[in-house]
Protein backbone atom coordinates (compact mmCIF):
# COMPACT_ATOMS: atom_id res chain seq x y z
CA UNK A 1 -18.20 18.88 5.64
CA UNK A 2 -15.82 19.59 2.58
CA UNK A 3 -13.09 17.19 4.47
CA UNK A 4 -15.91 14.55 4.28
CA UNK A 5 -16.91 14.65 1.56
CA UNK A 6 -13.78 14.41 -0.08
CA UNK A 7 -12.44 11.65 1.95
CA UNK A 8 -15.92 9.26 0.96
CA UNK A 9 -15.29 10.31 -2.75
CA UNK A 10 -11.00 9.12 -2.26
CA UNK A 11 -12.99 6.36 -1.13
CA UNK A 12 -14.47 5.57 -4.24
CA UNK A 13 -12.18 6.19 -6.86
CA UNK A 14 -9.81 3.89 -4.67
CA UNK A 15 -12.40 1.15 -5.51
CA UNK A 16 -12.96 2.01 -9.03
CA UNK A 17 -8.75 1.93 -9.41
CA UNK A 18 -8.27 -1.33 -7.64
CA UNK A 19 -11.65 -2.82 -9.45
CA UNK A 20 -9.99 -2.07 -12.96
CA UNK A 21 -6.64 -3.32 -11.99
CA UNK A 22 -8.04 -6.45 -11.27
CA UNK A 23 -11.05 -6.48 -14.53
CA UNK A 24 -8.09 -5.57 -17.03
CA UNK A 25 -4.64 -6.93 -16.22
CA UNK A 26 -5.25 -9.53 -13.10
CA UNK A 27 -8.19 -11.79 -13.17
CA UNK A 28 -8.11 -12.92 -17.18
CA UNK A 29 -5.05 -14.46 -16.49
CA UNK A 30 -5.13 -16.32 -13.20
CA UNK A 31 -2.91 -14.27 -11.40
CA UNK A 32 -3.56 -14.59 -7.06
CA UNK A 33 -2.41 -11.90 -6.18
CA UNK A 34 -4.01 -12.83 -2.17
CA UNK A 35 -6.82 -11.60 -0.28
CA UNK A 36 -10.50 -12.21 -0.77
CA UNK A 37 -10.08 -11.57 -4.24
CA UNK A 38 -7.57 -14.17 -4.81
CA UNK A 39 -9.41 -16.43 -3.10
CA UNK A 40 -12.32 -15.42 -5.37
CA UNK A 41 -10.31 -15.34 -8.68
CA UNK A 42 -10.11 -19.59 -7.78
CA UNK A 43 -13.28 -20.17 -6.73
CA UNK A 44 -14.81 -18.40 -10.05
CA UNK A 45 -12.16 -21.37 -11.87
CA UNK A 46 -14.36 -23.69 -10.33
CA UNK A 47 -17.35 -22.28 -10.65
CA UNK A 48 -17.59 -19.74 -13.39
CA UNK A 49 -20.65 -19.22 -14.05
CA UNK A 50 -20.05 -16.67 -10.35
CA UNK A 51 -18.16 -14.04 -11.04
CA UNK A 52 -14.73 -13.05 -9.06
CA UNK A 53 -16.87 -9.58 -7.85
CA UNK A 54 -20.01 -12.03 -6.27
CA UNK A 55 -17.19 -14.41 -4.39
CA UNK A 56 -16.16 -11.09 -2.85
CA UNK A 57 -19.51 -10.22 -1.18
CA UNK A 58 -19.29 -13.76 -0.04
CA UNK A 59 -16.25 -13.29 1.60
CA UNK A 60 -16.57 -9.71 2.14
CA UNK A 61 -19.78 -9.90 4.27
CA UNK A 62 -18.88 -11.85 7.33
CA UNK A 63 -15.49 -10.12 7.57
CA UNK A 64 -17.60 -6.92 7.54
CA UNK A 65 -19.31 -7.91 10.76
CA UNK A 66 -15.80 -8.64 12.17
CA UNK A 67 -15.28 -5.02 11.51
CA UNK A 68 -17.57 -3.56 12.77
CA UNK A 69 -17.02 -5.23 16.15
CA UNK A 70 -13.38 -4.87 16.45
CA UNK A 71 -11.97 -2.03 14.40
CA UNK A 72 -14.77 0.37 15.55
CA UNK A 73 -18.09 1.52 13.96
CA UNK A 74 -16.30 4.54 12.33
CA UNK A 75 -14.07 2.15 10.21
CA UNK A 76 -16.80 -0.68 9.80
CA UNK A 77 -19.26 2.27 8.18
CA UNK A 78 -16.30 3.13 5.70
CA UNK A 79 -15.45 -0.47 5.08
CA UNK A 80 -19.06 -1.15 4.28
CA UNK A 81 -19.42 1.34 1.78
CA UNK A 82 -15.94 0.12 0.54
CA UNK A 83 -16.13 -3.77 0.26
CA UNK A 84 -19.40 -3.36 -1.31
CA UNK A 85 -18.68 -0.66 -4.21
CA UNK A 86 -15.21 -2.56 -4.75
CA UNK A 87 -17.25 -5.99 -6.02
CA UNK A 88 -20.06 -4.09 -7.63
CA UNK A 89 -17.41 -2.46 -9.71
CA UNK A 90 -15.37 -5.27 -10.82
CA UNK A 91 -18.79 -6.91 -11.82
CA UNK A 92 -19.71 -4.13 -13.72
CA UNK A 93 -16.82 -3.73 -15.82
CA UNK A 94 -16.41 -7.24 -16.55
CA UNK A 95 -19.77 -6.98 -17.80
CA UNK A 96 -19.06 -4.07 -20.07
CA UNK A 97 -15.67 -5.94 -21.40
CA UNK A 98 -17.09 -8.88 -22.32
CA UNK A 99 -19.28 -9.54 -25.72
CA UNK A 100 -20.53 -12.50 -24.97
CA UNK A 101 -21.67 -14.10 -21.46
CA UNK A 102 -19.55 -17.01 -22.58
CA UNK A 103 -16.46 -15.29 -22.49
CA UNK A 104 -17.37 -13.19 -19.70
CA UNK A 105 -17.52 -17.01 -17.63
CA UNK A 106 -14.09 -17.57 -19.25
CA UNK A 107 -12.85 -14.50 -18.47
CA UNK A 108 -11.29 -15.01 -22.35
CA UNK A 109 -8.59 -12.73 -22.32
CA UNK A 110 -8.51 -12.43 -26.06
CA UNK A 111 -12.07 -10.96 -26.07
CA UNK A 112 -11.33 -8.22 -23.15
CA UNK A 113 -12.33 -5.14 -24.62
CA UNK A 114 -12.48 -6.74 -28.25
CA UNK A 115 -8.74 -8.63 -27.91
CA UNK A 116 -7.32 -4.91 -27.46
CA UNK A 117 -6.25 -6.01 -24.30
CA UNK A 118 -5.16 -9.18 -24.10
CA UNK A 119 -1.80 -9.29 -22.41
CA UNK A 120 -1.19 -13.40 -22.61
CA UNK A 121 1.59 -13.01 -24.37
CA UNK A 122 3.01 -10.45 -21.78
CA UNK A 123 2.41 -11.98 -18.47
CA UNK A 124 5.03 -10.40 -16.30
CA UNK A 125 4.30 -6.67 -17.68
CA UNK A 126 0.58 -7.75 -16.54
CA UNK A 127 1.66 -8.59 -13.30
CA UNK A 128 3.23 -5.07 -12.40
CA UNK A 129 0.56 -2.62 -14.14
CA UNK A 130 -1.89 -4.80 -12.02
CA UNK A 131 0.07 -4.58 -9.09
CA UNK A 132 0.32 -1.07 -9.21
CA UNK A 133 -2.55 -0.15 -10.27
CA UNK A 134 -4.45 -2.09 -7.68
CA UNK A 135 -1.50 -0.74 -4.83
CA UNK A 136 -2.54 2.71 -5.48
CA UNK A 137 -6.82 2.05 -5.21
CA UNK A 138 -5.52 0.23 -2.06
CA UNK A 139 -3.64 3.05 -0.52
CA UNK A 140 -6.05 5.25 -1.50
CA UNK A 141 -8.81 3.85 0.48
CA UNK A 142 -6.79 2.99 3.58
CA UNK A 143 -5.21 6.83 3.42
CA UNK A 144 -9.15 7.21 4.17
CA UNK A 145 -9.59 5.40 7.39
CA UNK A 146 -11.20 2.67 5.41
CA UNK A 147 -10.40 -0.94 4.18
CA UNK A 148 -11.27 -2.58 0.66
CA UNK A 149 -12.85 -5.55 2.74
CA UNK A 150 -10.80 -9.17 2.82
CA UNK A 151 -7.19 -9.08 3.58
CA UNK A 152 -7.17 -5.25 4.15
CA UNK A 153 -9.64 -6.10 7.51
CA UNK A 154 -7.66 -9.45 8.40
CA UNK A 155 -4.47 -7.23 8.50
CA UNK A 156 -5.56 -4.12 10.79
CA UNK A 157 -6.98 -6.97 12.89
CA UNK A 158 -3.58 -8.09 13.00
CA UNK A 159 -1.62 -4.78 13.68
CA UNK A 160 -4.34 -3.82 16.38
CA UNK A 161 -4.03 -7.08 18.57
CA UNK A 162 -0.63 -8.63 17.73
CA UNK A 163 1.00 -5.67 16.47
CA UNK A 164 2.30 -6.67 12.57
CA UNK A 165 2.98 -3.57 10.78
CA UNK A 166 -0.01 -3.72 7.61
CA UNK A 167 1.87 -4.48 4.93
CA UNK A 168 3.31 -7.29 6.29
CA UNK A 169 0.00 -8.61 7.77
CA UNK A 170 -0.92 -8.92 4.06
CA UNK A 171 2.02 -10.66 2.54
CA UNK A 172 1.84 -12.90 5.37
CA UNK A 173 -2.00 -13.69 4.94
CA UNK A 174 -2.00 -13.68 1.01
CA UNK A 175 0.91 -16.48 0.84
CA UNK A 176 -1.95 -18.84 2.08
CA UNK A 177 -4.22 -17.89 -0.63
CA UNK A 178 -1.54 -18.12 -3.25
CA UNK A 179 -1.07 -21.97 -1.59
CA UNK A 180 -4.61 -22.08 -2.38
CA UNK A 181 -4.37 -21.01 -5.77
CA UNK A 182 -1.45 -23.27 -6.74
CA UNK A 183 -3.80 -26.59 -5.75
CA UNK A 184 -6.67 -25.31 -7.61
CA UNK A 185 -5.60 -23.65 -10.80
CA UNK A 186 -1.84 -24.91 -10.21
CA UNK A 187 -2.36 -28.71 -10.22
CA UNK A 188 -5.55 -28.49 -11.46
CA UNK A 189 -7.52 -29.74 -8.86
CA UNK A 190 -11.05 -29.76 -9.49
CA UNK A 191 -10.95 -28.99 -13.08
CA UNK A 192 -12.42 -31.05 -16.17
CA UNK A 193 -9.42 -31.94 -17.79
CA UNK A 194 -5.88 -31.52 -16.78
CA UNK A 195 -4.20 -28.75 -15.80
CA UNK A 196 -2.83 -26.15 -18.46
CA UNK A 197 1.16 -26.98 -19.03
CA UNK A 198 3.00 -24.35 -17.28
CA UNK A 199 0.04 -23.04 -15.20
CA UNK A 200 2.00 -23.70 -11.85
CA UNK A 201 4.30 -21.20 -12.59
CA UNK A 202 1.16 -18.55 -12.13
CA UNK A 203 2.18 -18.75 -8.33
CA UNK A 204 5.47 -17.35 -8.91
CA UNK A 205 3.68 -14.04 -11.16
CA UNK A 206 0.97 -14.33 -7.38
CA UNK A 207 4.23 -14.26 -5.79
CA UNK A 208 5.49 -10.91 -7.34
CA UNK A 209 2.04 -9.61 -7.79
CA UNK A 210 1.44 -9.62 -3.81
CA UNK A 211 4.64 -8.28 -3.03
CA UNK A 212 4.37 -4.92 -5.56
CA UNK A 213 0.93 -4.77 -4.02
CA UNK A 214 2.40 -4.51 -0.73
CA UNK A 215 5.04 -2.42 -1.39
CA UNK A 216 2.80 0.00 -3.43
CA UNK A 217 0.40 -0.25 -0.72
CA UNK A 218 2.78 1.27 1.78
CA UNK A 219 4.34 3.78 -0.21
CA UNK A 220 0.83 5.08 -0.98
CA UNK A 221 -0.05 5.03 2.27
CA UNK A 222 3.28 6.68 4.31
CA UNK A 223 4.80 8.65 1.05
CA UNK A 224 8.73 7.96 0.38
CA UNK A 225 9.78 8.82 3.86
CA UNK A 226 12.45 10.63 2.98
CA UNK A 227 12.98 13.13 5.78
CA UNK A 228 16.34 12.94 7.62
CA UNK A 229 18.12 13.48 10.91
CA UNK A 230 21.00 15.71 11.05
CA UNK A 231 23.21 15.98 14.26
CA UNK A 232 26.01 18.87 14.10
CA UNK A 233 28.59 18.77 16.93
CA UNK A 234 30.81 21.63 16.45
CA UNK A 235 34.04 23.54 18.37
CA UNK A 236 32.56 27.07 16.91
CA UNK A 237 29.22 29.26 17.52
CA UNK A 238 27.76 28.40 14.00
CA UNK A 239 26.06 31.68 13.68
CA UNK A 240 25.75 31.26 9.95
CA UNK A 241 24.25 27.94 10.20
CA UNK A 242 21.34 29.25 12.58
CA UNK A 243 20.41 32.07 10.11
CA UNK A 244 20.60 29.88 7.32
CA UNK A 245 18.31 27.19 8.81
CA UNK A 246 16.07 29.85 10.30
CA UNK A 247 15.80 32.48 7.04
CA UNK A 248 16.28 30.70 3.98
CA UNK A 249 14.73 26.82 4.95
CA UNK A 250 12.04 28.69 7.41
CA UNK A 251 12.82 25.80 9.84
CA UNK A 252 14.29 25.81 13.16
CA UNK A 253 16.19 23.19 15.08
CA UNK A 254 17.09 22.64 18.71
CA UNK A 255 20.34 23.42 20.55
CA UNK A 256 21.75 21.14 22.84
CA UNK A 257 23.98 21.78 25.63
CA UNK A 258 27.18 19.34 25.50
CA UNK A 259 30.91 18.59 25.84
CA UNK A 260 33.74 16.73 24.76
CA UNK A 261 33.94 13.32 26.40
CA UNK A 262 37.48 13.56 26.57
CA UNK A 263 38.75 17.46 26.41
CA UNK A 264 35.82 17.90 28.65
CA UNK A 265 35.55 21.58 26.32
CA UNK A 266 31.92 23.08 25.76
CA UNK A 267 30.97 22.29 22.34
CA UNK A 268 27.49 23.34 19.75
CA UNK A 269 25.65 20.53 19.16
CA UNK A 270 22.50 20.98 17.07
CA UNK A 271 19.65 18.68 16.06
CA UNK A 272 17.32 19.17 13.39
CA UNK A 273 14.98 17.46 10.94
CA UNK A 274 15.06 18.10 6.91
CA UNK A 275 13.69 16.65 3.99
CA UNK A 276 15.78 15.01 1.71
CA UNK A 277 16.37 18.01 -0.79
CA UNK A 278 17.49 20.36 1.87
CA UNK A 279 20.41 17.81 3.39
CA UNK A 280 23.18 19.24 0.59
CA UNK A 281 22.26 23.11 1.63
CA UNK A 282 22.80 22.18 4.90
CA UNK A 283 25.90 20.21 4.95
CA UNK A 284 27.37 23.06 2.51
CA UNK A 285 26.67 25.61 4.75
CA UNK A 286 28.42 23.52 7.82
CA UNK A 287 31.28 23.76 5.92
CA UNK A 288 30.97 27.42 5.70
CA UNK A 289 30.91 28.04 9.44
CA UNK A 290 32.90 25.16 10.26
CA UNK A 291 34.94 22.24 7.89
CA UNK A 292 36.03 20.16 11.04
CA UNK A 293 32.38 20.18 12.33
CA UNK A 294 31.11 16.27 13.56
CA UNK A 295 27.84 15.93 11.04
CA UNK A 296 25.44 12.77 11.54
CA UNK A 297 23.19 12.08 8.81
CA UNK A 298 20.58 9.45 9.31
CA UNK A 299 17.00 8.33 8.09
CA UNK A 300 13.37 9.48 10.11
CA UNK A 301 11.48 7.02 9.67
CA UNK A 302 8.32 9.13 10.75
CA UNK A 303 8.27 12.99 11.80
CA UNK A 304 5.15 14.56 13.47
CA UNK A 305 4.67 18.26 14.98
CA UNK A 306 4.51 21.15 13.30
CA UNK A 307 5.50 21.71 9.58
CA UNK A 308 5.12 17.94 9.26
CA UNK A 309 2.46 15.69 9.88
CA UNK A 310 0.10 15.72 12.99
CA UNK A 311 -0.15 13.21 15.53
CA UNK A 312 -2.16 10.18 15.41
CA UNK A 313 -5.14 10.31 17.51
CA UNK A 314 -5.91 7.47 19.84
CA UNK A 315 -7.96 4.81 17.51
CA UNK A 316 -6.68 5.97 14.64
CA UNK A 317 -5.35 3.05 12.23
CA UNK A 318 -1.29 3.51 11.46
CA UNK A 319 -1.18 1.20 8.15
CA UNK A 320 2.59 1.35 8.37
């Protein structure tokens, strides 16, 4: 019960992080940074009086249902509670930033929170705090078995059926809505007047924006992935090496029976999985036992069993 608990309140402060990264540093400025959101950040251009949160339930609704049929009602009951909390919020604090309802339609950057944080002048450090900050509310909810509704349910729809790792599911669906974004608010397309000078180049900022998000997204989600593979091949019983692996890392590794391709002479080979921080112990204590010892040392890109993580049970989503 504890577990669950927890996990539906990760849940929401994912939401309430990816709703302010989008309120404060994100939507004032035009930036598309893809998914339903991005789509909704152009819409609200041509219709302001709707706010970006309301475009989301438009979006977010039907994709809901797709859910629900196809990811499982597990996920769909998470995503629910998700894409509807995620809008609410950004509506919320947009209302609370705002004095007036005029520059709450604007979204008038020099009135967010009283001009304290207006960032026009600063549109590329914008772009990364927004990034990040809406990365990490991402990662947080999909580290939950959960989606923030849009993109995030277009993309595990796309690593369950045609296998795209998540991340790249996204990039590949938000480059349409940043094509969408550069008609609108780019070239001005259904505005009053003409477009702002310069605005265009708010697709390249979209551009950046959606990859940090991504790459946030994933790091979030998987950690650094630093573990690595080391392979020892060695002419000597590395009795040393054994104690040291077993007493002072607490780990253990697995022997492998082997021979020299071309003396045909028995040799130790031994395979075993560290973390990053433990590779120089190791390689110092090879040298120890043995200084003409064959050492391989390579990436894992995943490690499961145990002291590391568990496996994934069958229906579980993988985001990376």
């Amino acid at each position: 019960m504890k577990k669950l608990i927890l996990s539906w309140l990760y849940i929401f402060l994912g939401c309430t992080i990816m709703g302010a990264g989008f309120v404060f540093f994100i939507n004032p400025y035009n930036i598309i940074p893809g998914g339903v959101y991005g789509a909704s950040i152009v819409l609200h251009n041509l219709f302001p009086s709707i706010q970006v949160g309301t475009f989301g339930y438009m979006f977010d609704i039907p994709l809901m249902i797709i859910s629900v049929i196809l990811l499982g009602g597990k996920l769909g009951g998470r995503t629910i509670a998700a894409a509807l909390t995620t809008p609410f919020i950004m509506n919320f604090l947009s209302w609370l930033s705002y004095p007036t309802e005029e520059a709450l339609y604007a979204l008038d950057p020099s009135q967010l929170l009283g001009g304290t944080m207006d960032m026009s002048d600063h549109l590329i450090l914008t772009t990364i705090i927004g990034s990040v900050v809406i990365g990490v509310g991402q990662g947080i909810v999909v580290r939950q078995q959960a989606t923030t509704g849009g993109t995030d349910i277009v993309a595990m729809i796309l690593q369950k059926y045609a296998h795209i790792k998540f991340s790249n599911a996204i990039l590949m669906v938000d480059g349409l809505v940043v094509a969408f974004g550069l008609v609108v608010i780019g070239f001005g397309i259904g505005s009053e007047g003409e477009a702002t000078k310069g605005s265009w180049l708010l697709s390249f900022y979209s551009l950046i924006a959606i990859y940090l998000m991504s790459r946030v997204l994933a790091r979030v989600i998987n950690g650094a992935k630093n573990d690595k593979i080391i392979f020892v091949i060695s002419d000597e019983k590395l009795h040393n090496l054994h104690r040291y692996i077993l007493k002072d890392m607490d780990r253990t590794a697995t022997c492998i029976k082997s021979s020299g391709l071309y003396t045909g002479k028995e040799k130790e080979m031994l395979f075993l999985v560290v973390s990053y921080k433990e590779v120089a112990g190791v390689k110092h204590t090879i040298k120890e036992c043995d200084p003409r010892a064959f050492v391989i040392v390579t990436d894992a890109y995943d490690t499961f069993g145990e002291g590391w993580k568990p496996l994934p049970s069958k229906g579980d989503v993988e985001p990376e």
